[in-house]
PDB file of N, CA and C in Angstrom:
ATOM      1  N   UNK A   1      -4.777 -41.857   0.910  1.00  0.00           N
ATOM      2  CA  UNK A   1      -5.228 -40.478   0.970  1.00  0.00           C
ATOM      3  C   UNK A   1      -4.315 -39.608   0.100  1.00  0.00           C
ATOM      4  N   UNK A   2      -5.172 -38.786  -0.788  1.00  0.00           N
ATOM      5  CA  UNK A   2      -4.145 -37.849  -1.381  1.00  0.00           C
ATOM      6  C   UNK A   2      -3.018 -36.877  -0.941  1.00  0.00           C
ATOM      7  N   UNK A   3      -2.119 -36.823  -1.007  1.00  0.00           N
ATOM      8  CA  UNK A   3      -1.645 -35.317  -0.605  1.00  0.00           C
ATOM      9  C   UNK A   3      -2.685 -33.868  -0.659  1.00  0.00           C
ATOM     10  N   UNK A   4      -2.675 -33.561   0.142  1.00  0.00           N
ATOM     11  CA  UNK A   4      -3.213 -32.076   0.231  1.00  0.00           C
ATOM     12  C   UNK A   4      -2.486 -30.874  -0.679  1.00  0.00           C
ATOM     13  N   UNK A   5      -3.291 -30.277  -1.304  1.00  0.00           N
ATOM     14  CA  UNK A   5      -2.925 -29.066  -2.496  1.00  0.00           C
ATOM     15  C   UNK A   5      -3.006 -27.788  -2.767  1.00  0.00           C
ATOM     16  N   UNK A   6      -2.723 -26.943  -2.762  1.00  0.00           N
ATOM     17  CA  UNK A   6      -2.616 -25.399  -2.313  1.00  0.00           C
ATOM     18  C   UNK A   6      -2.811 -24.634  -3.929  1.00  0.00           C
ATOM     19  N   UNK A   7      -3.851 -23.648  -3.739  1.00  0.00           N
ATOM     20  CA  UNK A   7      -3.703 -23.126  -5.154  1.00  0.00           C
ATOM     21  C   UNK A   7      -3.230 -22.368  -5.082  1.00  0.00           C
ATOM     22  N   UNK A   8      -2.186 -21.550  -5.985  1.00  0.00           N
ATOM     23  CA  UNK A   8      -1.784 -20.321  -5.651  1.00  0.00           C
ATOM     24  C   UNK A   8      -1.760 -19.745  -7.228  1.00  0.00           C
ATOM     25  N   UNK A   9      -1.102 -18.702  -7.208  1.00  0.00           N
ATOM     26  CA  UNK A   9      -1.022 -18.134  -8.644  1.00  0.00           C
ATOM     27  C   UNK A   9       0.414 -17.170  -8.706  1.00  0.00           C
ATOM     28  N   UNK A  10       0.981 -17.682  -9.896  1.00  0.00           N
ATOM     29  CA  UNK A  10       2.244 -16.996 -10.085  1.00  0.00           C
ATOM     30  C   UNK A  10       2.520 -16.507 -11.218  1.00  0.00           C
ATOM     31  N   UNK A  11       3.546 -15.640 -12.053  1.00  0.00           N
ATOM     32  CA  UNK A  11       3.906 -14.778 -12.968  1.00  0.00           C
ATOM     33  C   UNK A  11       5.035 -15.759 -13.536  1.00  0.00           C
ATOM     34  N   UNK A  12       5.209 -16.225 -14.661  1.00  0.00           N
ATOM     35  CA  UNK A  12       5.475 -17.361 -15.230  1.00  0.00           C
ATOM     36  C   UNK A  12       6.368 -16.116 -16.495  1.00  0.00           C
ATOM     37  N   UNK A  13       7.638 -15.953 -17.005  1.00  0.00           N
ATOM     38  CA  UNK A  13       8.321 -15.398 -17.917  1.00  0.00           C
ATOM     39  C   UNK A  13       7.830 -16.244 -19.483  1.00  0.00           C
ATOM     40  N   UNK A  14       6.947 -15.837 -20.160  1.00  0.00           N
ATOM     41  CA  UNK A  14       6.074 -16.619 -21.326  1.00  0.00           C
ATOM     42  C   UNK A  14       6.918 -17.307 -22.195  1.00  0.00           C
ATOM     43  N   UNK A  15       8.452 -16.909 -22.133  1.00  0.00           N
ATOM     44  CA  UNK A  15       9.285 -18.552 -22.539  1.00  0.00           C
ATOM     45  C   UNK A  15       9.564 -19.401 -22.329  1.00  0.00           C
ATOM     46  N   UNK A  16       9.437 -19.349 -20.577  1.00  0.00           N
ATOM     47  CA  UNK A  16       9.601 -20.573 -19.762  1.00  0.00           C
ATOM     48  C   UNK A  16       8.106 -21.061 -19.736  1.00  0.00           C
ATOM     49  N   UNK A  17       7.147 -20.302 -19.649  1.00  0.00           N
ATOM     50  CA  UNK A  17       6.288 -21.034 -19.960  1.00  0.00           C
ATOM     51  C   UNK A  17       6.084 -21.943 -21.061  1.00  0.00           C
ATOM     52  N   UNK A  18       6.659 -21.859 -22.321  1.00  0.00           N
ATOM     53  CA  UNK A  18       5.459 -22.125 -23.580  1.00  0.00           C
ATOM     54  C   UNK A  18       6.843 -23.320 -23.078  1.00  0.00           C
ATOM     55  N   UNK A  19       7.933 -23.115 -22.947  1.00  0.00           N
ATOM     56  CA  UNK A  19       9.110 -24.547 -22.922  1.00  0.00           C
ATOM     57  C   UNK A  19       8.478 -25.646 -21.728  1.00  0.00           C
ATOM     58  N   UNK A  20       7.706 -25.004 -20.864  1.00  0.00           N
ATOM     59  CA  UNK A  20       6.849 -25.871 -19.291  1.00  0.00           C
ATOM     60  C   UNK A  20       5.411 -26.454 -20.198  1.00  0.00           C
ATOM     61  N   UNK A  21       4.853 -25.747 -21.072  1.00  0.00           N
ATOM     62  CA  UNK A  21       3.665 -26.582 -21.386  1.00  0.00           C
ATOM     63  C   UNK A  21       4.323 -27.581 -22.626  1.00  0.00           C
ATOM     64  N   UNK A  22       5.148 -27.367 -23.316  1.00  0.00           N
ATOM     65  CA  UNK A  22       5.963 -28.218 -24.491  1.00  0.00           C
ATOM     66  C   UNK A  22       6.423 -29.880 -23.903  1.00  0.00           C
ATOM     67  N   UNK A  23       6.682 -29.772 -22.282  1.00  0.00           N
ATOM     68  CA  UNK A  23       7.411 -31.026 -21.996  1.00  0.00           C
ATOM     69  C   UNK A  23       6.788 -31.468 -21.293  1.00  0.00           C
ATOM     70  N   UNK A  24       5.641 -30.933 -20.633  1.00  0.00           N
ATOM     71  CA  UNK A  24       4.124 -31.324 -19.788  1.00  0.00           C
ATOM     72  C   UNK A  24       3.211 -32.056 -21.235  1.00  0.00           C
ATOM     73  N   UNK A  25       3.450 -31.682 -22.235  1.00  0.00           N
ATOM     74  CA  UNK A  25       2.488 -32.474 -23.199  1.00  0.00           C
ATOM     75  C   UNK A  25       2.940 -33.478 -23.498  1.00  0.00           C
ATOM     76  N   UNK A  26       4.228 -33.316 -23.766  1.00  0.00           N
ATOM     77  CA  UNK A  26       5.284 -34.876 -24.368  1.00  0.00           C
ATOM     78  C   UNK A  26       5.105 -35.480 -23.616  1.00  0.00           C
ATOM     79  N   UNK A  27       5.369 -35.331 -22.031  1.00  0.00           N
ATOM     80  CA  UNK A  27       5.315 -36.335 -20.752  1.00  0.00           C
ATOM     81  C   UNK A  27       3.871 -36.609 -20.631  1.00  0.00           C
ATOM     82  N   UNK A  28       2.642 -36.307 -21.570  1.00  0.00           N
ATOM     83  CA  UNK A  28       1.678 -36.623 -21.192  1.00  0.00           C
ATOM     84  C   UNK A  28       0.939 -36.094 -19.699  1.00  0.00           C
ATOM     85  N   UNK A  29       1.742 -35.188 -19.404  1.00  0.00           N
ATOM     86  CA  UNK A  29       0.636 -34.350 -17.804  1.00  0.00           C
ATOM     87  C   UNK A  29      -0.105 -33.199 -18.084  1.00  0.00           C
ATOM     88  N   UNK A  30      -0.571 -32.934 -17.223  1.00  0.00           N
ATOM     89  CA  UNK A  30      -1.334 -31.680 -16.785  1.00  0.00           C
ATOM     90  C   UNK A  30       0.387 -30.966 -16.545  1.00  0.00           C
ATOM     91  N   UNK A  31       0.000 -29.047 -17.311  1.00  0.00           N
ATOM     92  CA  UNK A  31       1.329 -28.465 -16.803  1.00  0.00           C
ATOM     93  C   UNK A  31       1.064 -28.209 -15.477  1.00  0.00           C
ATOM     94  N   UNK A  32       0.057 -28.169 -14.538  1.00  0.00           N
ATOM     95  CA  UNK A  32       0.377 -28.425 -12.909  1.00  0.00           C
ATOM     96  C   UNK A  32       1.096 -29.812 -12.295  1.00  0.00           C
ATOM     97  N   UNK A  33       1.370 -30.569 -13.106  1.00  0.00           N
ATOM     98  CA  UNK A  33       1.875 -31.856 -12.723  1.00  0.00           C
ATOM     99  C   UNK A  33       3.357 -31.619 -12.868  1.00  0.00           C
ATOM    100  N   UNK A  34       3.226 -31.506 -14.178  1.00  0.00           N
ATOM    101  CA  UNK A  34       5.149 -31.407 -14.718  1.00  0.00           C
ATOM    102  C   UNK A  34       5.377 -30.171 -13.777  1.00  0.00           C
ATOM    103  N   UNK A  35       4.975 -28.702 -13.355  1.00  0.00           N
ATOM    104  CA  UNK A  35       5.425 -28.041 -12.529  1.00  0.00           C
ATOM    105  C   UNK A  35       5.911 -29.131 -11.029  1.00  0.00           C
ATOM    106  N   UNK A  36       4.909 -29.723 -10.762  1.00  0.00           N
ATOM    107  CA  UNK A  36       5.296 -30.121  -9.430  1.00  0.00           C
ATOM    108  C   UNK A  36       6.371 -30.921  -9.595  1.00  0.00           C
ATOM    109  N   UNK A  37       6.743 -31.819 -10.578  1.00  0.00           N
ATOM    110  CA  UNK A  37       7.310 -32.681 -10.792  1.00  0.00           C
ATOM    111  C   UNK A  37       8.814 -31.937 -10.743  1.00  0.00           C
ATOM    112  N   UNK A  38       8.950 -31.052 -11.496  1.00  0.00           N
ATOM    113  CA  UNK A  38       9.854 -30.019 -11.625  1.00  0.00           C
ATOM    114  C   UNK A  38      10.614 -29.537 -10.309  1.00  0.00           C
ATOM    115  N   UNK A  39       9.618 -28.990  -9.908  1.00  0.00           N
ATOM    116  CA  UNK A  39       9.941 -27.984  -8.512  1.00  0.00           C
ATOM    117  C   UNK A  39      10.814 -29.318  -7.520  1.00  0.00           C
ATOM    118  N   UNK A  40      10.210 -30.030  -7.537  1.00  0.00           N
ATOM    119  CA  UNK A  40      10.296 -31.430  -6.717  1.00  0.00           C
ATOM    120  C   UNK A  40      11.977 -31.981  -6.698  1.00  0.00           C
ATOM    121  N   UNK A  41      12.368 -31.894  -8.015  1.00  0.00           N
ATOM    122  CA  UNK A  41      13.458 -32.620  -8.884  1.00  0.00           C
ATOM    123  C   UNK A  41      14.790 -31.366  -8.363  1.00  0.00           C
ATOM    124  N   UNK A  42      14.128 -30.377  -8.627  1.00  0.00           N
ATOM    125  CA  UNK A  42      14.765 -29.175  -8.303  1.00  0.00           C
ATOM    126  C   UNK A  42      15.209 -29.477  -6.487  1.00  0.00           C
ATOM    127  N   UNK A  43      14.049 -29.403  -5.574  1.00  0.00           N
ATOM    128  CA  UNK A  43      14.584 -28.790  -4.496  1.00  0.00           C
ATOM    129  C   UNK A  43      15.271 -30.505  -3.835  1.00  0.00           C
ATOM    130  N   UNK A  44      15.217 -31.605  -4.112  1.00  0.00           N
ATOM    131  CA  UNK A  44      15.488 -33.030  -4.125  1.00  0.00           C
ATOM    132  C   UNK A  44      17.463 -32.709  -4.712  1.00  0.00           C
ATOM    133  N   UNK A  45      17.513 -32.197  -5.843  1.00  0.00           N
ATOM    134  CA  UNK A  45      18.822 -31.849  -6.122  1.00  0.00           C
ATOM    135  C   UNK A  45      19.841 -30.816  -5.284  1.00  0.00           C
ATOM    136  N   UNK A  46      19.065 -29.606  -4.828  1.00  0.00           N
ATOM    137  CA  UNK A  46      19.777 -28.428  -3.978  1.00  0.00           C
ATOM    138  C   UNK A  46      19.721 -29.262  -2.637  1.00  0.00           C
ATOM    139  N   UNK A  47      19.063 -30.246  -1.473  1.00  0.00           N
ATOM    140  CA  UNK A  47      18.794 -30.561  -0.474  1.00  0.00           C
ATOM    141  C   UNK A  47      20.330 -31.925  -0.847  1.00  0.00           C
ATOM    142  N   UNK A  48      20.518 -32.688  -1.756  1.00  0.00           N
ATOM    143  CA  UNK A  48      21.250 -33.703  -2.112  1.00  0.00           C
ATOM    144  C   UNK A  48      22.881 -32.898  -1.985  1.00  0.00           C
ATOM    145  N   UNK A  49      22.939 -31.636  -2.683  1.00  0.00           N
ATOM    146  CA  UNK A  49      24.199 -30.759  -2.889  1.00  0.00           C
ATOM    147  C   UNK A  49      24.135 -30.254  -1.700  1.00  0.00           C
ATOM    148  N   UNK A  50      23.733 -29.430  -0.825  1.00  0.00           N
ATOM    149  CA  UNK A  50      24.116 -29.158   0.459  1.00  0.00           C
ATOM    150  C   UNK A  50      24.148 -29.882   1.888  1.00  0.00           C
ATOM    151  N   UNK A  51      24.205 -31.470   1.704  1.00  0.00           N
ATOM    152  CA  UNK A  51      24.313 -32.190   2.650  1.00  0.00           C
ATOM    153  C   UNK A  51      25.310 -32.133   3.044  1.00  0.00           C
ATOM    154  N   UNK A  52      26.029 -32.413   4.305  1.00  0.00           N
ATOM    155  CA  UNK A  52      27.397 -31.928   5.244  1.00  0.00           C
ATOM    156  C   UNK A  52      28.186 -33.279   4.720  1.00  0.00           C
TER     157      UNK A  52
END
């Protein structure tokens, strides 16, 4: 079963964008993929650094 998926919509600073669709194409994804992939890597790193 898939994960379940939420649409939402956000305000993206258009340099971080055009640098988010630049490495979503190289990696071959959808830029909703490399976002998730991103966000993921991100909160996986802050949850790893604040362990006791």
């Amino acid at each position: 079963m898939k994960p379940l998926k939420e649409k939402i919509s956000i305000t993206i600073d258009n340099d971080i964008l055009a640098k988010l669709k630049e490495k979503a194409e190289y990696d071959d994804r959808s830029l909703s993929q490399y976002i998730n992939i991103v966000l993921k890597q991100h909160i996986k790193e802050i949850e790893e650094k604040n362990k006791p």
